[in-house]
N, C-alpha and C. Protein backbone atom coordinates (compact mmCIF):
# COMPACT_ATOMS: atom_id res chain seq x y z
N UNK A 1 20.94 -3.44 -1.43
CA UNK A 1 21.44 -3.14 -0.11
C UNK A 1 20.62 -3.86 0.96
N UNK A 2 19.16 -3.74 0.75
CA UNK A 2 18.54 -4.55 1.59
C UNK A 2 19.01 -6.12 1.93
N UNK A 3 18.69 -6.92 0.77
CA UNK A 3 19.50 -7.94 0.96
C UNK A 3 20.68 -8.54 1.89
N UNK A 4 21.41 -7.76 1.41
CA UNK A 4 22.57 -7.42 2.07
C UNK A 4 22.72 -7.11 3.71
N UNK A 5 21.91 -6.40 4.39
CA UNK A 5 22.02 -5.97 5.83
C UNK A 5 20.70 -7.30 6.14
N UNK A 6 19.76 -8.01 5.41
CA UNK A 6 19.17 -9.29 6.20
C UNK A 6 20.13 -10.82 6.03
N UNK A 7 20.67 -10.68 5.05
CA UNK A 7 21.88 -11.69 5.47
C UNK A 7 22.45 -11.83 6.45
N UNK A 8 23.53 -10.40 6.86
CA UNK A 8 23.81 -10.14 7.92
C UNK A 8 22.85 -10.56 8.91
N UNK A 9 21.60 -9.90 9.39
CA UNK A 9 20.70 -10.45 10.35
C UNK A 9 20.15 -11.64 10.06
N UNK A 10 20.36 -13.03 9.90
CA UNK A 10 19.80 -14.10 9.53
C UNK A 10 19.54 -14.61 10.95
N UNK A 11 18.57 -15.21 11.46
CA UNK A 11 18.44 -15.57 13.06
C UNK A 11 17.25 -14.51 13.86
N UNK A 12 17.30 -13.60 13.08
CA UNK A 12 16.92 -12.46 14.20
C UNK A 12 15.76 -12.34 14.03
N UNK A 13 14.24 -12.18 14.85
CA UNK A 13 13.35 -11.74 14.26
C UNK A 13 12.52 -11.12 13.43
N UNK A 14 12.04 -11.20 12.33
CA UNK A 14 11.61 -10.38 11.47
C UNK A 14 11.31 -8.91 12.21
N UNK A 15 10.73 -8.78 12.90
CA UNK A 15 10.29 -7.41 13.31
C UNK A 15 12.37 -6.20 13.80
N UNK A 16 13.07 -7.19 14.22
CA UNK A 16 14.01 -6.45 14.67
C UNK A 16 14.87 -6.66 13.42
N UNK A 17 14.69 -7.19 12.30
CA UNK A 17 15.04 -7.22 10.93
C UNK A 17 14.93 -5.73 10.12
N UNK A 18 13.90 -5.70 10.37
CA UNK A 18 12.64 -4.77 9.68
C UNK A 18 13.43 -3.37 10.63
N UNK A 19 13.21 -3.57 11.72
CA UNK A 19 13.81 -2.28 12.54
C UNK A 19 15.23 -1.69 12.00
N UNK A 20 16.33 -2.69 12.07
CA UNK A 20 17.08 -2.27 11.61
C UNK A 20 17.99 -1.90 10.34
N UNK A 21 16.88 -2.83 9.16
CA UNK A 21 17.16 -2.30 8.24
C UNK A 21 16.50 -0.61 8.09
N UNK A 22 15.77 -0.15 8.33
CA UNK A 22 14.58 1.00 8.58
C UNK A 22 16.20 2.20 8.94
N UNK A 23 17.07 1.71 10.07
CA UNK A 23 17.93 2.54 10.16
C UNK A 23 19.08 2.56 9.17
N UNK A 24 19.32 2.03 8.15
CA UNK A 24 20.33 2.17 7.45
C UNK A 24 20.25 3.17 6.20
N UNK A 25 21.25 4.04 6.35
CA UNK A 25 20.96 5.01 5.10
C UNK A 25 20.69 4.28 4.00
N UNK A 26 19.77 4.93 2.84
CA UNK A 26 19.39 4.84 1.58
C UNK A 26 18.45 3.75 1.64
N UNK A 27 18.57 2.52 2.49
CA UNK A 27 17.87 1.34 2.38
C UNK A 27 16.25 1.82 3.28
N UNK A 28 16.48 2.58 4.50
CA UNK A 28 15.81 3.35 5.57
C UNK A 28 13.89 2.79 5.48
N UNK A 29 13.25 3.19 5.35
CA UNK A 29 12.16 2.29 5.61
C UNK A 29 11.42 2.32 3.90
N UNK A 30 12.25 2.67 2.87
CA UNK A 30 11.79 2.08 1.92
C UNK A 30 12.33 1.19 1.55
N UNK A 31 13.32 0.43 1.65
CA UNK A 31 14.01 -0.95 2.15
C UNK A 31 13.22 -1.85 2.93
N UNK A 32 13.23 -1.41 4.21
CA UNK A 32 12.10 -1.78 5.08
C UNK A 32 10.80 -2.46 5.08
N UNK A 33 10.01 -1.82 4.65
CA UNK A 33 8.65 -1.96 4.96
C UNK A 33 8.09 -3.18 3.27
N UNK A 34 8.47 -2.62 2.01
CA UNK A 34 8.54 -3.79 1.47
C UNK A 34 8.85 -5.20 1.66
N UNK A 35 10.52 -5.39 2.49
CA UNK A 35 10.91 -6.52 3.12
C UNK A 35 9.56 -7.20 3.88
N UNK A 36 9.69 -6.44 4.72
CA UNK A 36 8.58 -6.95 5.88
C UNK A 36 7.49 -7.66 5.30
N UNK A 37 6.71 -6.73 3.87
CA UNK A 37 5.41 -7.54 3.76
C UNK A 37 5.26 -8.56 2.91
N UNK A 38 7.09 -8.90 2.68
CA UNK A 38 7.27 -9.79 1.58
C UNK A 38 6.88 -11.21 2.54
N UNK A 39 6.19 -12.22 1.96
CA UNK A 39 6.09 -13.11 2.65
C UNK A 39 7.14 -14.27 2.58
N UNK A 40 7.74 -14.68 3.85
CA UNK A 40 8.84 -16.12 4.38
C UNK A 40 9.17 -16.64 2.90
N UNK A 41 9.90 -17.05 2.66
CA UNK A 41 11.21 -16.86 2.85
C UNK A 41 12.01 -15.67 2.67
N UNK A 42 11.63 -14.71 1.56
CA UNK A 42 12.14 -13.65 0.97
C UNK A 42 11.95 -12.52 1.54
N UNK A 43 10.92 -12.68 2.18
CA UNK A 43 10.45 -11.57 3.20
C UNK A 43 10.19 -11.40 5.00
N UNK A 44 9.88 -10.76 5.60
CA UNK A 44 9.16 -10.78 7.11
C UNK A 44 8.09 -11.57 6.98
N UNK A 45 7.21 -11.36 6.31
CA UNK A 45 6.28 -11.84 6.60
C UNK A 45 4.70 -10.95 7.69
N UNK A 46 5.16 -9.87 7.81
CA UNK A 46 4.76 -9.07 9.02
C UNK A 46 3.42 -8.69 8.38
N UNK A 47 2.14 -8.04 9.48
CA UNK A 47 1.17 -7.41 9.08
C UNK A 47 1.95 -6.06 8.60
N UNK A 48 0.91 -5.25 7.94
CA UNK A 48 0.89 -3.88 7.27
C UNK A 48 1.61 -2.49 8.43
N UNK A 49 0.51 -3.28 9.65
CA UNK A 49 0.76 -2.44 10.58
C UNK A 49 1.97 -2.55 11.44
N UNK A 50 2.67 -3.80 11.66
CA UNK A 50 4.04 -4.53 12.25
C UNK A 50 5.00 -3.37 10.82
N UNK A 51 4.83 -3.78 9.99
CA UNK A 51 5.83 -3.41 9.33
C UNK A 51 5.77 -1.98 9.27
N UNK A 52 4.90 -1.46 9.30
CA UNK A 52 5.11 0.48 9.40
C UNK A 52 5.65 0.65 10.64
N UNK A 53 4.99 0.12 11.81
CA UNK A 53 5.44 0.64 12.86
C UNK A 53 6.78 -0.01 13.23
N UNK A 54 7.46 -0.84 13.06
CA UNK A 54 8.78 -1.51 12.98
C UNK A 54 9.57 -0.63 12.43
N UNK A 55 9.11 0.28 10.92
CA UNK A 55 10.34 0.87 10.19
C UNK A 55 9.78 2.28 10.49
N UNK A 56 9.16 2.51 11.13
CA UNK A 56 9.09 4.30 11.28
C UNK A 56 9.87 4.50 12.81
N UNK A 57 10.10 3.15 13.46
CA UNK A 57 10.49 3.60 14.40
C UNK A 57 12.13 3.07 14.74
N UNK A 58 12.85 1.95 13.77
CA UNK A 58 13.73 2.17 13.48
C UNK A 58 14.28 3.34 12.45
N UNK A 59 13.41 3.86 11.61
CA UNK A 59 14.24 5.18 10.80
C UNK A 59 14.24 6.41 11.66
N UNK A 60 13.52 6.37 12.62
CA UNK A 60 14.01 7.46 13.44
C UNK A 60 14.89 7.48 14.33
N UNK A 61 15.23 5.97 15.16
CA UNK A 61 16.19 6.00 15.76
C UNK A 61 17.48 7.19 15.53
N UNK A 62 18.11 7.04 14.55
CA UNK A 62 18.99 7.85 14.56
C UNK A 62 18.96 9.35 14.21
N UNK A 63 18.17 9.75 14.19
CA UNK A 63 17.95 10.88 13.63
C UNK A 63 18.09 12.00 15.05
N UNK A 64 17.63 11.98 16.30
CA UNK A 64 18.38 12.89 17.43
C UNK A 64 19.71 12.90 17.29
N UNK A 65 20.18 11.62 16.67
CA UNK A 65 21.90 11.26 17.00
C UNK A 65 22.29 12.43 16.30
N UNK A 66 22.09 12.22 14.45
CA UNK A 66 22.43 12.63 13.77
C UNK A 66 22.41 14.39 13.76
N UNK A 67 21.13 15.15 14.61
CA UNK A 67 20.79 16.12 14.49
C UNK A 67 22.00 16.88 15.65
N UNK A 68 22.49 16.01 17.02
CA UNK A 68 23.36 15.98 17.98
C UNK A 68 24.26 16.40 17.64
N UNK A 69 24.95 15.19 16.60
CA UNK A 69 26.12 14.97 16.35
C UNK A 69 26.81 15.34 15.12
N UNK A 70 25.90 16.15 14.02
CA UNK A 70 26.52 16.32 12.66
C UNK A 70 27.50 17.47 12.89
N UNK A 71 26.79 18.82 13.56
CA UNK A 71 28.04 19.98 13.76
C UNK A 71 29.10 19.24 14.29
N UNK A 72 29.76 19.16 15.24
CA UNK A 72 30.87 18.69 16.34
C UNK A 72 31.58 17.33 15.10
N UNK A 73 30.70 16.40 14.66
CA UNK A 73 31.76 15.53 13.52
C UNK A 73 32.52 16.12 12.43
N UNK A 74 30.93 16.77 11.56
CA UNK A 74 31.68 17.62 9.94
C UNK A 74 32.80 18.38 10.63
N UNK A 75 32.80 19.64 11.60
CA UNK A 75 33.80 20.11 11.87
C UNK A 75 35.42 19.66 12.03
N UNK A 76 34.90 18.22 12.72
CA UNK A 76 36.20 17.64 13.14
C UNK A 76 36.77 16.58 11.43
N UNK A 77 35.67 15.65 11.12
CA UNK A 77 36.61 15.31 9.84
C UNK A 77 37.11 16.08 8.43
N UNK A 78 36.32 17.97 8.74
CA UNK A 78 36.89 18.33 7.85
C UNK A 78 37.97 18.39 7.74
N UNK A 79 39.15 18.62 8.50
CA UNK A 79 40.06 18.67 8.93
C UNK A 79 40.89 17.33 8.27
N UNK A 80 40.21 17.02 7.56
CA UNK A 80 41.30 16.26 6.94
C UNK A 80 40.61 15.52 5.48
N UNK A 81 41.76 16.03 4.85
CA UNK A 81 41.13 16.45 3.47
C UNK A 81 40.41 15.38 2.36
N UNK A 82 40.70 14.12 2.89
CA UNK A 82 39.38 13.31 1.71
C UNK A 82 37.80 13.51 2.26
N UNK A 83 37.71 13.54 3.61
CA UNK A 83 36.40 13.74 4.54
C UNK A 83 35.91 15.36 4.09
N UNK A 84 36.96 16.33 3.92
CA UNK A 84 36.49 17.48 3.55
C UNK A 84 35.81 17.54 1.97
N UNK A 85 36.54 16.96 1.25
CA UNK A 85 36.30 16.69 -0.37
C UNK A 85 34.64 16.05 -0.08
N UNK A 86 34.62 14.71 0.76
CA UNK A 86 33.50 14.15 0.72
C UNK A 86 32.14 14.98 1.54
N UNK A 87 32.31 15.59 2.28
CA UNK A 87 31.48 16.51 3.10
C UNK A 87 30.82 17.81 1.81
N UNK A 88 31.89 18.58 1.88
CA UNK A 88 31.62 19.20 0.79
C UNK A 88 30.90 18.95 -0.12
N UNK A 89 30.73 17.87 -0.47
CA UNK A 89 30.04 17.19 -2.29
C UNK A 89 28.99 16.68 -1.86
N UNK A 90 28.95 16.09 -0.07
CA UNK A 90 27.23 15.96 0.50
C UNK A 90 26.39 17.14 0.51
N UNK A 91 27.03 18.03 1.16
CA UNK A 91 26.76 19.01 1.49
C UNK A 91 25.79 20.15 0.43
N UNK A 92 27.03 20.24 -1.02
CA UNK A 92 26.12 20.75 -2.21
C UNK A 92 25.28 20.23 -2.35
N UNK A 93 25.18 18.51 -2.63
CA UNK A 93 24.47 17.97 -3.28
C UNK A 93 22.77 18.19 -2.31
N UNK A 94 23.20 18.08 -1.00
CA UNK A 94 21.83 18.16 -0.22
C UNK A 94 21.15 19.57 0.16
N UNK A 95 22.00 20.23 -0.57
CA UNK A 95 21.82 21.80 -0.55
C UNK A 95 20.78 22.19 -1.78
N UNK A 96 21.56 21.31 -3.17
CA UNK A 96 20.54 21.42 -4.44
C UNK A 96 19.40 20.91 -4.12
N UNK A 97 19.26 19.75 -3.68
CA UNK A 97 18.18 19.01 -3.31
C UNK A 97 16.90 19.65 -1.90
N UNK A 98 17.89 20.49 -1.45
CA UNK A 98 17.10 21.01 -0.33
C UNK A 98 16.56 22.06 -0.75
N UNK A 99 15.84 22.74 -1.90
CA UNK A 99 15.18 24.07 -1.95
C UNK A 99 14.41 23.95 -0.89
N UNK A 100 13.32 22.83 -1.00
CA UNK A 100 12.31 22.69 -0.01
C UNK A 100 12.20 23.41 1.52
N UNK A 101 13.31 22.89 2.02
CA UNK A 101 14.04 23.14 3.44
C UNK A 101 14.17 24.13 3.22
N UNK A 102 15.51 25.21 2.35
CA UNK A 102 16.10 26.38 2.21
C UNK A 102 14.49 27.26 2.55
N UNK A 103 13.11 27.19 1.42
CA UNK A 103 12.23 27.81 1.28
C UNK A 103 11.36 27.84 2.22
N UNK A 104 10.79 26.59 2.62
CA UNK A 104 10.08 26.77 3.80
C UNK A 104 10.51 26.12 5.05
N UNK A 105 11.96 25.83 5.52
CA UNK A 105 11.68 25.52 7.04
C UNK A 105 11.77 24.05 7.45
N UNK A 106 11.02 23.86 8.28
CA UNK A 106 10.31 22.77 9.19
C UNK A 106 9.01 22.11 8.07
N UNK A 107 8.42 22.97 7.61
CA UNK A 107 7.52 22.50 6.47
C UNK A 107 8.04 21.62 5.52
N UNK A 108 9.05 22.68 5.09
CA UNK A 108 9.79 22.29 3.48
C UNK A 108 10.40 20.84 4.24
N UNK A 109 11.21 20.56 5.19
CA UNK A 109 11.69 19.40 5.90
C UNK A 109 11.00 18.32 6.01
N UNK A 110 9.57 18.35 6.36
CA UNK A 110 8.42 17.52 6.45
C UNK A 110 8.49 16.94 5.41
N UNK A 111 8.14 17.48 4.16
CA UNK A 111 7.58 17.16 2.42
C UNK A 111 9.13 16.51 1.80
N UNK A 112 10.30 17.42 2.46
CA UNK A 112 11.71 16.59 1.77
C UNK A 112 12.00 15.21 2.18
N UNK A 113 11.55 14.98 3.42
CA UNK A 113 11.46 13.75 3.92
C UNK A 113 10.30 12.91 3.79
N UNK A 114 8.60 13.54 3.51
CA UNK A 114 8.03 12.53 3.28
C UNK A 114 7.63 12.13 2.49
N UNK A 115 8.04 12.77 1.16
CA UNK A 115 8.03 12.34 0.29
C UNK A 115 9.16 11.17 -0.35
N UNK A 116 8.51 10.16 -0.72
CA UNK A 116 9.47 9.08 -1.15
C UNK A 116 10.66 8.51 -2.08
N UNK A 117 11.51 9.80 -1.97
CA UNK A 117 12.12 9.76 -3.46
C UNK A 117 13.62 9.38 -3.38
N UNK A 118 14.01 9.09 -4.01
CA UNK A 118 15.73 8.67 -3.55
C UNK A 118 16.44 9.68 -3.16
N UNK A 119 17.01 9.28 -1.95
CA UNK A 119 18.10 10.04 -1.27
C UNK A 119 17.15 11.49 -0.47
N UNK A 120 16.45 10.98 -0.06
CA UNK A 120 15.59 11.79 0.96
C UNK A 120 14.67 11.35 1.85
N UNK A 121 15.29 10.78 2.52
CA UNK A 121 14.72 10.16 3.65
C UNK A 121 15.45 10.90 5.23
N UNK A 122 15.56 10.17 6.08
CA UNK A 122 15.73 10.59 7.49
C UNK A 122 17.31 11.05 7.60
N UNK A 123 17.95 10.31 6.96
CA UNK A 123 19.32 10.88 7.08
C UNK A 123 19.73 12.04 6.45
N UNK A 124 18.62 12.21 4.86
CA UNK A 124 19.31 13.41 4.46
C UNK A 124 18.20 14.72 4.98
N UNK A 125 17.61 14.15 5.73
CA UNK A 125 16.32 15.29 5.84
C UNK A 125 17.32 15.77 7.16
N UNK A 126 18.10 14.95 8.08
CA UNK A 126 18.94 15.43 9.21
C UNK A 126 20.05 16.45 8.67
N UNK A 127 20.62 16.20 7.78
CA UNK A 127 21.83 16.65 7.16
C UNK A 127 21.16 17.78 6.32
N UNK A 128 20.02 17.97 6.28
CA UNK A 128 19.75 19.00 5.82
C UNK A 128 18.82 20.17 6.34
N UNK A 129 18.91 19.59 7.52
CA UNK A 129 18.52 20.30 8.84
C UNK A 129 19.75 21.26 9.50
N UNK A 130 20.69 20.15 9.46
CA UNK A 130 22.07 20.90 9.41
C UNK A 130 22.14 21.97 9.04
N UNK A 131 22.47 21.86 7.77
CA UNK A 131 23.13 23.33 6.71
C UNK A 131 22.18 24.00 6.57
N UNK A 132 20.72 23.92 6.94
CA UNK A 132 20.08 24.91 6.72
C UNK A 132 19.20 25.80 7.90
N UNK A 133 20.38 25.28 8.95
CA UNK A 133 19.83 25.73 10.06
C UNK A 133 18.81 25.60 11.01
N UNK A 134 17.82 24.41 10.49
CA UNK A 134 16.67 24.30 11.33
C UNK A 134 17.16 23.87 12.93
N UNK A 135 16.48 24.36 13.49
CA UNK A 135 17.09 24.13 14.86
C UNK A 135 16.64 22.58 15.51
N UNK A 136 17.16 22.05 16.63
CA UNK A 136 16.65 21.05 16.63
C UNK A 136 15.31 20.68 17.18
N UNK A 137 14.52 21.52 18.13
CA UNK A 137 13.61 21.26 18.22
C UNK A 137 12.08 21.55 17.31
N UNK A 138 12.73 22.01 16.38
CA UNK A 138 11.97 21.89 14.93
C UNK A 138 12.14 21.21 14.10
N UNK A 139 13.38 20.60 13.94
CA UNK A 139 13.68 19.65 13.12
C UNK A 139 13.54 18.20 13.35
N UNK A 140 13.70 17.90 14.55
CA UNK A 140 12.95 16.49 15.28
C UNK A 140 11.44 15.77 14.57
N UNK A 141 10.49 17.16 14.78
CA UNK A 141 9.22 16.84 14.44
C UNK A 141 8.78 16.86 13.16
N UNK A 142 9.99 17.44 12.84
CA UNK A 142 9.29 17.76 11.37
C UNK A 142 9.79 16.38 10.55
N UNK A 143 11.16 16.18 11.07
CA UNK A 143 11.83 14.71 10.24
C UNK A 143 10.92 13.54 10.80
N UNK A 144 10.51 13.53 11.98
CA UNK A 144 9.82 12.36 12.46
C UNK A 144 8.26 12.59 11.72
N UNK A 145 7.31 13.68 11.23
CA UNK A 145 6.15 13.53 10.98
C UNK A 145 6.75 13.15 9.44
N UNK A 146 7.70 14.02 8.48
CA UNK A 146 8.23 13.40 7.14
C UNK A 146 8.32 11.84 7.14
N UNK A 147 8.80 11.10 8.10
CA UNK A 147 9.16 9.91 8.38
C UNK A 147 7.68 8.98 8.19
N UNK A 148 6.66 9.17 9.08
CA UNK A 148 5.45 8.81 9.19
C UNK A 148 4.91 8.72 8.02
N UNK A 149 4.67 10.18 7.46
CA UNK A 149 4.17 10.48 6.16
C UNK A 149 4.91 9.71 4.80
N UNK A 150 6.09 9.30 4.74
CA UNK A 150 6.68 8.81 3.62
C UNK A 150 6.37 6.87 4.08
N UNK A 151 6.18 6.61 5.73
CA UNK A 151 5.80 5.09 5.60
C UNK A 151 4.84 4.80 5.57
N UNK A 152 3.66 5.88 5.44
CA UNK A 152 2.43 5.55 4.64
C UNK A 152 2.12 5.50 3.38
N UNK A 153 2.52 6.77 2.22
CA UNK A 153 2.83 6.05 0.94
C UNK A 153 3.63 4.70 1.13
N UNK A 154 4.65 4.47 1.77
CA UNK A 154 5.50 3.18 1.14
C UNK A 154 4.44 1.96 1.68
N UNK A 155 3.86 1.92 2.27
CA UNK A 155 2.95 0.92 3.05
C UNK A 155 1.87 0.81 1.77
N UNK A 156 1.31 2.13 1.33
CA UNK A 156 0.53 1.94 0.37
C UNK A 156 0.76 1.48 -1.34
N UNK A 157 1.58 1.73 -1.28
CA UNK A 157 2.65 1.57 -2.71
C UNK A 157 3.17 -0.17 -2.86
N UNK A 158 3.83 -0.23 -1.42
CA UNK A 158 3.73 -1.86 -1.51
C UNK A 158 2.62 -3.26 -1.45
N UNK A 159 1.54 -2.23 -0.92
CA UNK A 159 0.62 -3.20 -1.02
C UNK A 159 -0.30 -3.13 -1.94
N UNK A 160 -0.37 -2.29 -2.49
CA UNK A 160 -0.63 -1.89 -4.25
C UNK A 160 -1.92 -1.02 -4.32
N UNK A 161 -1.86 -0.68 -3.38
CA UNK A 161 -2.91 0.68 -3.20
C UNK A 161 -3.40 1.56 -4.13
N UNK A 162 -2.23 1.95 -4.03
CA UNK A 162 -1.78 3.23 -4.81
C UNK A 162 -1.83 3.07 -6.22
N UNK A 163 -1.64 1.73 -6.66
CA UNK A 163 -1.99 1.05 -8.17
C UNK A 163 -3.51 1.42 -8.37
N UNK A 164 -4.23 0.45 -8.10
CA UNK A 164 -5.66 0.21 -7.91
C UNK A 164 -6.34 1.50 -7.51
N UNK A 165 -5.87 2.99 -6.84
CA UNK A 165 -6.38 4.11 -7.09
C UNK A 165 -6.27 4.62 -8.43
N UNK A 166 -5.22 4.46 -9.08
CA UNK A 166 -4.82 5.42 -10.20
C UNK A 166 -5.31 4.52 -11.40
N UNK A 167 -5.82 3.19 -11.17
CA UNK A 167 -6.52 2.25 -11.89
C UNK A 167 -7.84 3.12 -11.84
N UNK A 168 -8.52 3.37 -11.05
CA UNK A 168 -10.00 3.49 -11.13
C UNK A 168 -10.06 5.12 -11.71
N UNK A 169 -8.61 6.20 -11.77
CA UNK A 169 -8.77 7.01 -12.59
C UNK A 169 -7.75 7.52 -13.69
């Protein structure tokens, strides 16, 4: 997918590369921040620090939107029944996935989002702010510190950090 949305941006600065791949579901700044520290041609090319702060602050971009705008949409495309089928089957699925949230909150939200695992990043940490009621001025901080916290493992993971610790034990 990454690939795919820097094609599209061919021309554009690495850093506003990096930004907006950071906002695209699933790709979001673990897409991101690898790109970035990949070096020219294949990559940005960016420092450690360009590239975290490029994709923590495109993956949050959307996330007020999303927190805004999810009641007032789901409501309206349920209403028509492939969007309801598909809502529905997000919905469980980020429901199973959400004990975290269900159990603790704003906490559990933090750790569902900053931790780095597929299909839990900023969009589903929003959508699962949603259904589980966190309100939004708890859920803002908590998806934006999850956000932080998951582009520091990925910062560390890509630059092989995180290897070379678990090397020395």
């Amino acid at each position: 997918m990454t690939e795919q949305v820097v094609s599209l941006l061919k021309g554009l600065p690495a850093e506003a590369v990096v930004f907006l791949i950071a906002t695209v579901p699933i790709a979001e700044l673990r897409g991101a921040i690898p790109w970035a520290l990949t070096p020219p041609p294949l990559g940005g090319g960016l420092s450690w620090q360009e590239a975290y702060i490029w994709s923590v602050m495109g993956n949050l971009l959307p996330v007020p939107f999303l927190l805004w705008l999810l009641e007032p949409l789901s409501e309206r495309l349920r209403r028509w029944g492939p969007m309801d089928r598909f809502l529905g089957w997000l919905f469980a699925r980020t429901r199973r996935r959400g004990k975290l949230v269900e159990r603790y909150g704003p906490l559990g939200l933090v750790l569902f989002v900053g931790v780095p695992l597929p299909v839990t990043g900023a969009w589903t940490g929003a959508v699962a702010a949603f259904i589980f009621g966190v309100p939004f001025r708890r859920a803002l901080p908590a998806i934006a510190f999850g956000v932080m916290l998951a582009g520091v493992v990925v910062t560390l993971a890509s630059l092989g950090v995180l290897g070379a610790v678990r090397a020395l034990f």
